[in-house]
Protein backbone atom coordinates (compact mmCIF):
# COMPACT_ATOMS: atom_id res chain seq x y z
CA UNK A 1 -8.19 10.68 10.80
CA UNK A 2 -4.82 11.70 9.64
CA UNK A 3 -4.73 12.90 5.72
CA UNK A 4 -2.59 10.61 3.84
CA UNK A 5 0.03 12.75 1.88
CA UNK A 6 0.31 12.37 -2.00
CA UNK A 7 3.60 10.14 -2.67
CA UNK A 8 4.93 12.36 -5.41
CA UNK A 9 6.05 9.51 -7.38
CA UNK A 10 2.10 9.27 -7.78
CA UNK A 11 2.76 12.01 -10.36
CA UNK A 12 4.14 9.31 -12.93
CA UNK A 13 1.78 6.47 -12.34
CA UNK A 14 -0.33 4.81 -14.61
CA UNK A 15 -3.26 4.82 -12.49
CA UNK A 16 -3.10 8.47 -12.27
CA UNK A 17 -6.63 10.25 -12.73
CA UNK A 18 -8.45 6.83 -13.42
CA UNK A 19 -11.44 5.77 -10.93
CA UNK A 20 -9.81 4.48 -7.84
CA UNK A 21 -12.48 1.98 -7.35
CA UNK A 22 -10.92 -0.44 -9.93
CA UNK A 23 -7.87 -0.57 -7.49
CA UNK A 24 -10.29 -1.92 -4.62
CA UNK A 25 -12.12 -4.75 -5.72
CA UNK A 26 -13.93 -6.95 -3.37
CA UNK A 27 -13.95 -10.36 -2.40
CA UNK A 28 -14.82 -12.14 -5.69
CA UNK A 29 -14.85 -9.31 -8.40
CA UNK A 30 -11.67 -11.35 -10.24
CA UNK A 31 -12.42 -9.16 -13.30
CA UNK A 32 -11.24 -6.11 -11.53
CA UNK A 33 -8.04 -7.56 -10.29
CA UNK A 34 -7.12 -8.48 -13.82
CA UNK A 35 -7.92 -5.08 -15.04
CA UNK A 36 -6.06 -3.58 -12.04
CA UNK A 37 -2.91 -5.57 -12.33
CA UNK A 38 -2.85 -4.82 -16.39
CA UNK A 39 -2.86 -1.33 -15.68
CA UNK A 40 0.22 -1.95 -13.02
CA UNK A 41 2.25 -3.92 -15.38
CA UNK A 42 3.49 -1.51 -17.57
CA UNK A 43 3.31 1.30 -14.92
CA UNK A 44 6.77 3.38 -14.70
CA UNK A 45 6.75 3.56 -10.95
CA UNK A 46 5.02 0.13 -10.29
CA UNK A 47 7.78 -0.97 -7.96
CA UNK A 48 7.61 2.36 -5.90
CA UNK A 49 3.62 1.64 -5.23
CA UNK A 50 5.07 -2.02 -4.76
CA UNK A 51 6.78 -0.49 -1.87
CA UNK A 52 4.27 1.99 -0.80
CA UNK A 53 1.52 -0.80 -0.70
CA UNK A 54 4.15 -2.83 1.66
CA UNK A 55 4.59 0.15 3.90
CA UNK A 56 1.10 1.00 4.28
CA UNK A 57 0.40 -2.66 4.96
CA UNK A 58 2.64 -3.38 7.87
CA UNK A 59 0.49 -0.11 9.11
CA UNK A 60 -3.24 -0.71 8.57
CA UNK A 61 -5.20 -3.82 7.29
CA UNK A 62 -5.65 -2.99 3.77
CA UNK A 63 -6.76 -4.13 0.93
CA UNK A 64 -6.70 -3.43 -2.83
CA UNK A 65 -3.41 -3.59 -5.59
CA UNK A 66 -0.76 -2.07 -5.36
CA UNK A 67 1.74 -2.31 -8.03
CA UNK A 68 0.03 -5.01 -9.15
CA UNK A 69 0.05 -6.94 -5.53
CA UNK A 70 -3.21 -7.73 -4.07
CA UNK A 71 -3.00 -7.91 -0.26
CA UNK A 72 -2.22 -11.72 -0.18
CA UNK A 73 0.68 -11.31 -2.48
CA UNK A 74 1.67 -8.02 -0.16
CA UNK A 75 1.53 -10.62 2.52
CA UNK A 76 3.51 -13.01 1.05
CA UNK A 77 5.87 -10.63 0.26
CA UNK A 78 6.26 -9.18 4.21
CA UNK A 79 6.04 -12.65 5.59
CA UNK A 80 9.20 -13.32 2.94
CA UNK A 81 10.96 -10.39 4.23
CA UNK A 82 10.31 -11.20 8.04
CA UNK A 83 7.70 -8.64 8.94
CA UNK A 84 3.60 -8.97 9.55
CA UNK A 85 1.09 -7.66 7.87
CA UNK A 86 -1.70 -5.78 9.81
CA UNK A 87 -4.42 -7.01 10.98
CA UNK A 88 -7.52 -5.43 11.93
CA UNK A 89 -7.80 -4.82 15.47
CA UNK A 90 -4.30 -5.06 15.89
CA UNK A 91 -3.94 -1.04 15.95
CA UNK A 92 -0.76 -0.87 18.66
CA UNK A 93 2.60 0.97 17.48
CA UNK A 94 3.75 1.18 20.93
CA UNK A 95 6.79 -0.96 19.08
CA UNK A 96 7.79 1.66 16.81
CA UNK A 97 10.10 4.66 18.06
CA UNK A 98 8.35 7.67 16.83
CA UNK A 99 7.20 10.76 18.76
CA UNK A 100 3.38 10.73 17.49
CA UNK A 101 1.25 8.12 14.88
CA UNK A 102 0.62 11.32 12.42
CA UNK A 103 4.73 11.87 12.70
CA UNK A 104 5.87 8.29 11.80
CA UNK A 105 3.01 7.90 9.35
CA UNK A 106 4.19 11.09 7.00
CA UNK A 107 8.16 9.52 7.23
CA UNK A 108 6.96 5.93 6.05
CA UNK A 109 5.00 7.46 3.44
CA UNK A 110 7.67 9.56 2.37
CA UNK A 111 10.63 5.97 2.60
CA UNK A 112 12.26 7.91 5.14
CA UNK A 113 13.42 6.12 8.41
CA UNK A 114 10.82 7.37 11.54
């Protein structure tokens, strides 16, 4: 499992330090989305975790808000913009041009170019 950097935008976020389990809700828990994307609205770097949530979609299945997207608006978004969202089971990055999966994950995290 590779360890998933800190963005350091994360420094200014709103979310910052508050239980990351409101971020994830599950099928159905409505309540926690609303709470989640209040907490996004106002957020200072919302459209950098925007971003972040788009990259790391287009990379593994996930799930949860980011910047105040839930992963069908993140899929909306992609499908918008001509690119696919993950799927599970769909793991291949032969595709990509990058010299290992650890490599060309820390350069999306970080917005660089792999």
């Amino acid at each position: 499992m590779i360890a998933e950097p800190t963005p350091p935008w994360f420094v200014d976020a709103a979310c910052k330090g508050l239980n990351p389990n409101v971020f994830m809700p599950q099928r159905g828990e409505n309540n926690k989305v609303k709470e989640a994307k209040k907490i996004c609205e106002d957020c200072p770097v919302q459209q950098q975790c925007r971003d972040y949530g788009l990259r790391l979609s287009q990379l593994f299945d996930t799930h949860g808000i980011f910047g105040g997207w839930t992963r069908q608006e993140r899929k909306k978004e992609l499908e918008r913009r001509g690119l696919n969202i993950r799927r599970w089971g769909t793991s291949d990055m032969s595709t990509v041009n990058h010299g290992s999966n650890a490599a060309y994950l820390m350069h999306t995290y970080a917005g660089e170019e792999a």
